[in-house]
PDB file of N, CA and C in Angstrom:
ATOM      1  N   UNK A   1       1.172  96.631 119.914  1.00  0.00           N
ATOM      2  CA  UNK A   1       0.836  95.615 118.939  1.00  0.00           C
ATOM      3  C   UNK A   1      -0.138  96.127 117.881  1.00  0.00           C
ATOM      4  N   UNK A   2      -1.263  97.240 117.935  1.00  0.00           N
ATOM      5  CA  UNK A   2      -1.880  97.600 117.470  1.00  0.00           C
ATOM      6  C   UNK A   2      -0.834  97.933 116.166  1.00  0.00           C
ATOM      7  N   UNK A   3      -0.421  99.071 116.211  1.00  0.00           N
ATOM      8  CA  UNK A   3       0.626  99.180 115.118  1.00  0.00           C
ATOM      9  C   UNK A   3       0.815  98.228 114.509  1.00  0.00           C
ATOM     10  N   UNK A   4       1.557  97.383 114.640  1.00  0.00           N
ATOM     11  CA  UNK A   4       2.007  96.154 113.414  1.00  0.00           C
ATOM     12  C   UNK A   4       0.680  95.475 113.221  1.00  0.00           C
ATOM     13  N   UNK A   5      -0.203  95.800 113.387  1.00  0.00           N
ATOM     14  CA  UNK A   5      -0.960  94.639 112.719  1.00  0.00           C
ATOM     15  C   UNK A   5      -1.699  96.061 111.647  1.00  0.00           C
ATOM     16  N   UNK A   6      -1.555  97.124 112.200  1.00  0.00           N
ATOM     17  CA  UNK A   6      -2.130  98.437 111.560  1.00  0.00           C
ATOM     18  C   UNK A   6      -1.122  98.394 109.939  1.00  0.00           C
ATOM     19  N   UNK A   7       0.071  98.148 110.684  1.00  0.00           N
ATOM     20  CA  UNK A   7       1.126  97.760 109.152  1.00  0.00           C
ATOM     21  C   UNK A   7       0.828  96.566 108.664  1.00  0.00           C
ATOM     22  N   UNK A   8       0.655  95.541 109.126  1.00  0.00           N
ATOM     23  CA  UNK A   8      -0.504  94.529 108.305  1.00  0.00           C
ATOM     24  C   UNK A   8      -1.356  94.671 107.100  1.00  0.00           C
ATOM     25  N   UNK A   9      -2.520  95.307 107.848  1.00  0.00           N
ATOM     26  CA  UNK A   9      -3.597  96.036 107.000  1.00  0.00           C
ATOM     27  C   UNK A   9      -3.147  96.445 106.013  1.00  0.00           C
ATOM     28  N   UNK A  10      -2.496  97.871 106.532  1.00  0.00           N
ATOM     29  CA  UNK A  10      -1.556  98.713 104.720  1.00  0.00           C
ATOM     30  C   UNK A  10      -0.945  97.408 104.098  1.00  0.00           C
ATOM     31  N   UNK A  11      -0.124  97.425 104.313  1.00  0.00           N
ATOM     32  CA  UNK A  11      -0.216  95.809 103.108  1.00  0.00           C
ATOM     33  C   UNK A  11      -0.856  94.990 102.666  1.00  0.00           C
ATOM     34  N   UNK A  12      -1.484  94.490 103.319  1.00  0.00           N
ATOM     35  CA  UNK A  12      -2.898  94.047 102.203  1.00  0.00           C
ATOM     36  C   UNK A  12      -3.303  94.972 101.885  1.00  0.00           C
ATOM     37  N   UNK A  13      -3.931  96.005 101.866  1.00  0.00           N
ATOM     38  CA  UNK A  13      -5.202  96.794 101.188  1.00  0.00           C
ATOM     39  C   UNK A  13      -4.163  97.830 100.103  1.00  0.00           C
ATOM     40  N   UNK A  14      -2.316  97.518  99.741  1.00  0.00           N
ATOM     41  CA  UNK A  14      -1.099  97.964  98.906  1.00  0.00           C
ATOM     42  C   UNK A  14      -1.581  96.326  98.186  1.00  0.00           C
ATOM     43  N   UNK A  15      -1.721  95.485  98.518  1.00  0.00           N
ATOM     44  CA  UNK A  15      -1.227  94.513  97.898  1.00  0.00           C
ATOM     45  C   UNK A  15      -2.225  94.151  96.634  1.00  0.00           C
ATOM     46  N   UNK A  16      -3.732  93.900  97.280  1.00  0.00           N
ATOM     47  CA  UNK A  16      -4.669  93.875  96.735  1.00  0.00           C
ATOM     48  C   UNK A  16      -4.865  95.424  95.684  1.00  0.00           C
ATOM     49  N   UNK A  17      -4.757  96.084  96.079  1.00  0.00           N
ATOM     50  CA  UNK A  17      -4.959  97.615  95.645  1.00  0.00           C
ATOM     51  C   UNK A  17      -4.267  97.264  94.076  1.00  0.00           C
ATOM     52  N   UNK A  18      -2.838  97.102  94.365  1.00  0.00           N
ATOM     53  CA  UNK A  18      -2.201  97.165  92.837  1.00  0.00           C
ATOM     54  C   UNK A  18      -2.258  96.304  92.269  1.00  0.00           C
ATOM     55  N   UNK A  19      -2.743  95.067  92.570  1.00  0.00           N
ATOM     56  CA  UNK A  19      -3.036  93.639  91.911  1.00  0.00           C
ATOM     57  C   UNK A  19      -4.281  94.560  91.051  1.00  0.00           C
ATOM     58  N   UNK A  20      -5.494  95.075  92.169  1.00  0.00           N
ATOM     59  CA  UNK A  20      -6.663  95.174  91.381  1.00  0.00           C
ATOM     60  C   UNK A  20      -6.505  96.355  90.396  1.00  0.00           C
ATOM     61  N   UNK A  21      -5.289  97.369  90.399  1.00  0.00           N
ATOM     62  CA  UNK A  21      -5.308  98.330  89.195  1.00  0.00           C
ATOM     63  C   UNK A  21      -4.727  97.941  88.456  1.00  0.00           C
ATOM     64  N   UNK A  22      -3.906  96.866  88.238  1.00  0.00           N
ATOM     65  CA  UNK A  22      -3.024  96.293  87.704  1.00  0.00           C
ATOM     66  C   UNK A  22      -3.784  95.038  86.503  1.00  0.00           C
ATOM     67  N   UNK A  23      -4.926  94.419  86.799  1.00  0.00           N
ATOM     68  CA  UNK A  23      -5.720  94.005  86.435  1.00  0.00           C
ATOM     69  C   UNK A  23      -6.660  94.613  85.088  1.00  0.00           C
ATOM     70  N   UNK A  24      -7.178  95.956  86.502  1.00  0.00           N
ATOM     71  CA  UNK A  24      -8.110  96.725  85.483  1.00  0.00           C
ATOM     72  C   UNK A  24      -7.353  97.814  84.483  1.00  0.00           C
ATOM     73  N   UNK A  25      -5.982  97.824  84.463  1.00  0.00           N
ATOM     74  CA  UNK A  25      -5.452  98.444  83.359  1.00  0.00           C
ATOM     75  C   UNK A  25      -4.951  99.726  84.036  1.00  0.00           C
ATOM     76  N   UNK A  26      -5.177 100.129  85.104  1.00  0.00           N
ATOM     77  CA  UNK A  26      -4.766 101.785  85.659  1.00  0.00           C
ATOM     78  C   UNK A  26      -3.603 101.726  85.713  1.00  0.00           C
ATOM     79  N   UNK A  27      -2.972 100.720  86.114  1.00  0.00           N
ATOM     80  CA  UNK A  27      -1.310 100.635  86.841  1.00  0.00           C
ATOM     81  C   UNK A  27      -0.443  99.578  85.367  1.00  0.00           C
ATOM     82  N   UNK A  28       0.415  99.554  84.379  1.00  0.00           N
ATOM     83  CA  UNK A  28       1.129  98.593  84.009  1.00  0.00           C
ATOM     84  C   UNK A  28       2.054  97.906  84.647  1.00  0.00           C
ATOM     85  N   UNK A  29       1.987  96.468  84.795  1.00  0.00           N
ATOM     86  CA  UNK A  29       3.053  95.755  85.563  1.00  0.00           C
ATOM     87  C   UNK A  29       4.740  96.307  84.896  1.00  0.00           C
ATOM     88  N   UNK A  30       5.226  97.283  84.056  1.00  0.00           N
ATOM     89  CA  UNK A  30       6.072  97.221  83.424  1.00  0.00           C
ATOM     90  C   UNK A  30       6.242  98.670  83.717  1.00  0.00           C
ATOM     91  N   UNK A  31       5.336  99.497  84.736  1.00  0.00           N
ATOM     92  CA  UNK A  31       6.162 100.972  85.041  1.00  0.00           C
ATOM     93  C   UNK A  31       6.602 100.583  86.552  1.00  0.00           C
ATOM     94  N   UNK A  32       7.027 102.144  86.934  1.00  0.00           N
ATOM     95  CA  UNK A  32       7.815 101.957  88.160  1.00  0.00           C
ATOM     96  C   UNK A  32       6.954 101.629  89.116  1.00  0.00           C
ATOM     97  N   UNK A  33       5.465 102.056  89.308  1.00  0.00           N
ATOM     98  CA  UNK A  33       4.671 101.834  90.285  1.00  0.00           C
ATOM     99  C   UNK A  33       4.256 101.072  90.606  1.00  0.00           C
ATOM    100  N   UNK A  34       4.220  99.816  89.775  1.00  0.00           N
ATOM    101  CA  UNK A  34       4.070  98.782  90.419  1.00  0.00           C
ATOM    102  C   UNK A  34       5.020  97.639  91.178  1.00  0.00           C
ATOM    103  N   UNK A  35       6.373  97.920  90.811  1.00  0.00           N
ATOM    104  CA  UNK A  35       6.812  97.031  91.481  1.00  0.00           C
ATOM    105  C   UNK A  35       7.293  97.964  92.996  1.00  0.00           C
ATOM    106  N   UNK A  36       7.133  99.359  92.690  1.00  0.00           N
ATOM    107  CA  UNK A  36       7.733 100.082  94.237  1.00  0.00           C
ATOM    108  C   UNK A  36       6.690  99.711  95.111  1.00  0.00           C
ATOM    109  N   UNK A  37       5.136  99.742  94.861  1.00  0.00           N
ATOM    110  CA  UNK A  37       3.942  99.769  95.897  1.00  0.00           C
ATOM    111  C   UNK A  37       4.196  98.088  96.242  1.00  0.00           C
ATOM    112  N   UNK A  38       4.224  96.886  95.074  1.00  0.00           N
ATOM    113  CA  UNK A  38       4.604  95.582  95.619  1.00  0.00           C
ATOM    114  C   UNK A  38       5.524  95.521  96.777  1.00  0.00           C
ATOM    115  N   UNK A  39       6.670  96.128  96.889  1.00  0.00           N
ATOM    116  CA  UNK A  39       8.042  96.436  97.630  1.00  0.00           C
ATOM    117  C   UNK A  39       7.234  96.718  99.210  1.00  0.00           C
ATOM    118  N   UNK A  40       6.914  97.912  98.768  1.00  0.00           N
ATOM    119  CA  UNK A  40       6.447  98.430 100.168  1.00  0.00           C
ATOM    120  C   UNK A  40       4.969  97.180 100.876  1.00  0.00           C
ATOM    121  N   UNK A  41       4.393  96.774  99.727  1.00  0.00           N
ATOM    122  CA  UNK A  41       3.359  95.975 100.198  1.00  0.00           C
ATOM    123  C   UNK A  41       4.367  95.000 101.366  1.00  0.00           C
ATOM    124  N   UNK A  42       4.945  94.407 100.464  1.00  0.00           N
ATOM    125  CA  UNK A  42       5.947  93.100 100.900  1.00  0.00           C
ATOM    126  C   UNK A  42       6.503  93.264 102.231  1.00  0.00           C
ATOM    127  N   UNK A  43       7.057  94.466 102.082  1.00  0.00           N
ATOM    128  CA  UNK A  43       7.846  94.893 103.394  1.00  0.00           C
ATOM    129  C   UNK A  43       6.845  94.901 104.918  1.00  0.00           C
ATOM    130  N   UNK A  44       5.434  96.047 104.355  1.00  0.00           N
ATOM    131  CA  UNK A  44       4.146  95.720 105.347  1.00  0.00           C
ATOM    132  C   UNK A  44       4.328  94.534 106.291  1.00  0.00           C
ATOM    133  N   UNK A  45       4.006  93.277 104.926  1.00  0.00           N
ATOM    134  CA  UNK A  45       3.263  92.304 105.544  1.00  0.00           C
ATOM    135  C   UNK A  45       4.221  91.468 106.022  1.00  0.00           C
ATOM    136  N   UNK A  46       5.554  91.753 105.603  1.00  0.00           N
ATOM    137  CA  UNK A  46       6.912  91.101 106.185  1.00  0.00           C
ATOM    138  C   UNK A  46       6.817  91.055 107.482  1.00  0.00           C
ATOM    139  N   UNK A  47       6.735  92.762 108.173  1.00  0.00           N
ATOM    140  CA  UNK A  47       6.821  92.974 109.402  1.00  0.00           C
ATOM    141  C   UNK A  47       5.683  92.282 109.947  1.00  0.00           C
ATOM    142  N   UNK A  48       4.837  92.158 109.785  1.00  0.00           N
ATOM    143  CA  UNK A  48       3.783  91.761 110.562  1.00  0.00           C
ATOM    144  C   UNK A  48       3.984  89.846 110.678  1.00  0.00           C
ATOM    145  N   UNK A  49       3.986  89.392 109.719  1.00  0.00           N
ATOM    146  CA  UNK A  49       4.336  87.873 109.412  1.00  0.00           C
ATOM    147  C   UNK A  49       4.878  87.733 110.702  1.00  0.00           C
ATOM    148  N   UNK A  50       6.276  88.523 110.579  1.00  0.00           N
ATOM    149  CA  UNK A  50       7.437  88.095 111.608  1.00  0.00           C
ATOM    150  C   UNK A  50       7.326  88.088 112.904  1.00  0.00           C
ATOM    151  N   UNK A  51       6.601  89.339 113.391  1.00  0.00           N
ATOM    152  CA  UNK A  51       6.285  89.425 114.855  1.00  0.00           C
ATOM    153  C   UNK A  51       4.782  88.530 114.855  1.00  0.00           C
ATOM    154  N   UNK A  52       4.430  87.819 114.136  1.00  0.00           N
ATOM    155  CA  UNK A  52       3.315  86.141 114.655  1.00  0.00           C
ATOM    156  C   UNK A  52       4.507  85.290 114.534  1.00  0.00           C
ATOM    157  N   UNK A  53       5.546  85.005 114.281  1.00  0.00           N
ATOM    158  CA  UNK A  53       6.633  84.207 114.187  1.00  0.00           C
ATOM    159  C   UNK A  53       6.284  83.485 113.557  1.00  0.00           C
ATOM    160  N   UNK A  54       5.189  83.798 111.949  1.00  0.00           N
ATOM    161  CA  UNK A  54       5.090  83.150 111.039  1.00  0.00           C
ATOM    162  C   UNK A  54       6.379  83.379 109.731  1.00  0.00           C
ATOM    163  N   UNK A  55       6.885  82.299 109.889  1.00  0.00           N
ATOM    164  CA  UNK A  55       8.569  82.429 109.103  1.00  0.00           C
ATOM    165  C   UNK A  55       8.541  81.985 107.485  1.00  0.00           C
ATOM    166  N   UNK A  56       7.311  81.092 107.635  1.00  0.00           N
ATOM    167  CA  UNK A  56       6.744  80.856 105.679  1.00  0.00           C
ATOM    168  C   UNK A  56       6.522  81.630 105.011  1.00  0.00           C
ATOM    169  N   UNK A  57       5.746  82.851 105.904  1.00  0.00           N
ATOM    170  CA  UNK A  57       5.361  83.750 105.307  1.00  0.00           C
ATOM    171  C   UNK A  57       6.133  84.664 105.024  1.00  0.00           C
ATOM    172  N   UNK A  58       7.038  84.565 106.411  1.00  0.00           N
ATOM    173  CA  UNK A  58       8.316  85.787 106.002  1.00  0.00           C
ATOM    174  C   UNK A  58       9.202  85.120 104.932  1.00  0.00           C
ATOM    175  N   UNK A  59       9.318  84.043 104.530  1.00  0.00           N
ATOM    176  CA  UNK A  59      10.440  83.750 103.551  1.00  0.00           C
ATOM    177  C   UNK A  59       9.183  84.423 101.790  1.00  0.00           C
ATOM    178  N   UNK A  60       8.306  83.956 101.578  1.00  0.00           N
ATOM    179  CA  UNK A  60       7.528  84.703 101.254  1.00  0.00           C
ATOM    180  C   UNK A  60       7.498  86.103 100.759  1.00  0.00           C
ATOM    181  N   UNK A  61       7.004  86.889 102.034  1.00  0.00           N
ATOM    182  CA  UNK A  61       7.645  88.200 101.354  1.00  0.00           C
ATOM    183  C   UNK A  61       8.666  88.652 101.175  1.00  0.00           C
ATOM    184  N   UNK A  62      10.147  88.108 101.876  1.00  0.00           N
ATOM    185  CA  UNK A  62      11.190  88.047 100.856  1.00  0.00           C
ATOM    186  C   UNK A  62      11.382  88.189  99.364  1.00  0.00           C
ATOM    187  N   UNK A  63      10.776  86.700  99.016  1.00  0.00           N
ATOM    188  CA  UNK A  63      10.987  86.484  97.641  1.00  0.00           C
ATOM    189  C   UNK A  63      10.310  87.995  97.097  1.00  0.00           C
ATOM    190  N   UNK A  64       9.205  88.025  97.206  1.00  0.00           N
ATOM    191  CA  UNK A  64       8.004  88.904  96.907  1.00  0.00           C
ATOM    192  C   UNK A  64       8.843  90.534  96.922  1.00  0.00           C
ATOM    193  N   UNK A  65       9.512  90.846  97.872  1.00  0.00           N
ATOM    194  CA  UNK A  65      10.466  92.181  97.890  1.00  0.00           C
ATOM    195  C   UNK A  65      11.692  91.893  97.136  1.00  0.00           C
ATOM    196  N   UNK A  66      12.657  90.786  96.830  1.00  0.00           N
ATOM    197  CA  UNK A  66      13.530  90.745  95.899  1.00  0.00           C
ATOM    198  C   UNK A  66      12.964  90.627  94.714  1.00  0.00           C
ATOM    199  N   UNK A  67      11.735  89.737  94.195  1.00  0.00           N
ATOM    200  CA  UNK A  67      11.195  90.272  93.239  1.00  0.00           C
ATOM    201  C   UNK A  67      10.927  91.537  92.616  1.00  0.00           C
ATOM    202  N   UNK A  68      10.255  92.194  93.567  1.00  0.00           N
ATOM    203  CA  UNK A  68       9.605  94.020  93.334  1.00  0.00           C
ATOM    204  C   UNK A  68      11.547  94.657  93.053  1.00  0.00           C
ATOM    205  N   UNK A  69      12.498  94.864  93.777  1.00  0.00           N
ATOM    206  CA  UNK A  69      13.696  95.095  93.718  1.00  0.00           C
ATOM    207  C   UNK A  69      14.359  94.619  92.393  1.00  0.00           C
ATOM    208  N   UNK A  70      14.033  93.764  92.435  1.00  0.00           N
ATOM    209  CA  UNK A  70      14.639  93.072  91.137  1.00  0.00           C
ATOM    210  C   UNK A  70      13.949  94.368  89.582  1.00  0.00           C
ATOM    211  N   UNK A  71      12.757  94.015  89.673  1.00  0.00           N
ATOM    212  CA  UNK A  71      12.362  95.126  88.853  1.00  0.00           C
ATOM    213  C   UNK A  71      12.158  96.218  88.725  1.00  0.00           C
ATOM    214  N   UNK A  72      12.639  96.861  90.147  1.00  0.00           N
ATOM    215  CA  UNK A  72      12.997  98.346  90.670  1.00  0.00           C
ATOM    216  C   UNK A  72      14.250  98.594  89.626  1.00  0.00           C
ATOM    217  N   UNK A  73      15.296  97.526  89.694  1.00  0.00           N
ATOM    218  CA  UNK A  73      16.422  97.798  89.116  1.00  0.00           C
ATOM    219  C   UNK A  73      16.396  97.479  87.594  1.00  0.00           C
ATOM    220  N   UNK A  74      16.026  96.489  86.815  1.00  0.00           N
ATOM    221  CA  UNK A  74      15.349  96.390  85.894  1.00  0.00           C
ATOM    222  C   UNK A  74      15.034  97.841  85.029  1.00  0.00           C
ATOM    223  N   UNK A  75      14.163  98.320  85.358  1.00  0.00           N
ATOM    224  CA  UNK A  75      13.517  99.590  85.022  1.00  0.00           C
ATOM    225  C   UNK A  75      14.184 100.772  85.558  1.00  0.00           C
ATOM    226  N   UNK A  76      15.061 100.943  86.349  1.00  0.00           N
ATOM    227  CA  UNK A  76      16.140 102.144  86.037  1.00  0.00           C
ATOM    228  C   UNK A  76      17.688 101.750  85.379  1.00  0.00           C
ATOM    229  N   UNK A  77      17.809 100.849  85.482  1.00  0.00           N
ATOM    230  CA  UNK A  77      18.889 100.441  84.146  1.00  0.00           C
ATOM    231  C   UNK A  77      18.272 100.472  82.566  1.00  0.00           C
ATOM    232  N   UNK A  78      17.214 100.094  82.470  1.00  0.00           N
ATOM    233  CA  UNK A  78      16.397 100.206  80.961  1.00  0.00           C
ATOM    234  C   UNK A  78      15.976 101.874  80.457  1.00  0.00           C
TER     235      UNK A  78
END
């Protein structure tokens, strides 16, 4: 169990991380890096959501990973 909640963590501290460079100007919401690190954030905290059999949350990071995907694809078609 340690593990998934260890994949927890990395997702928040991915999630917060690119929100806060994303903010302060390091990261543009409009290159590739931010929506791949969102992706992987999403995915993190997916896994973890799921094994608390919190399912709000997993519908959640769903959206949150078809979002990031969505603009994965976005930005290699452009």
């Amino acid at each position: 169990m340690n593990i998934i909640k260890t994949i927890g963590w990395i997702g928040t501290v991915l999630l917060i991380g690119v929100y806060g460079l994303n903010s302060l100007g390091y990261i543009s919401s409009v290159s590739l890096w931010y929506p791949l690190l969102n992706l992987v954030a999403a995915i993190c905290l997916g896994i973890r959501v799921y094994t608390d059999k919190n399912y709000s949350n997993v519908i959640l990071e769903i959206f949150w990973a078809g979002i990031a995907i969505f603009a994965i694809v976005k930005y290699m078609v452009s």
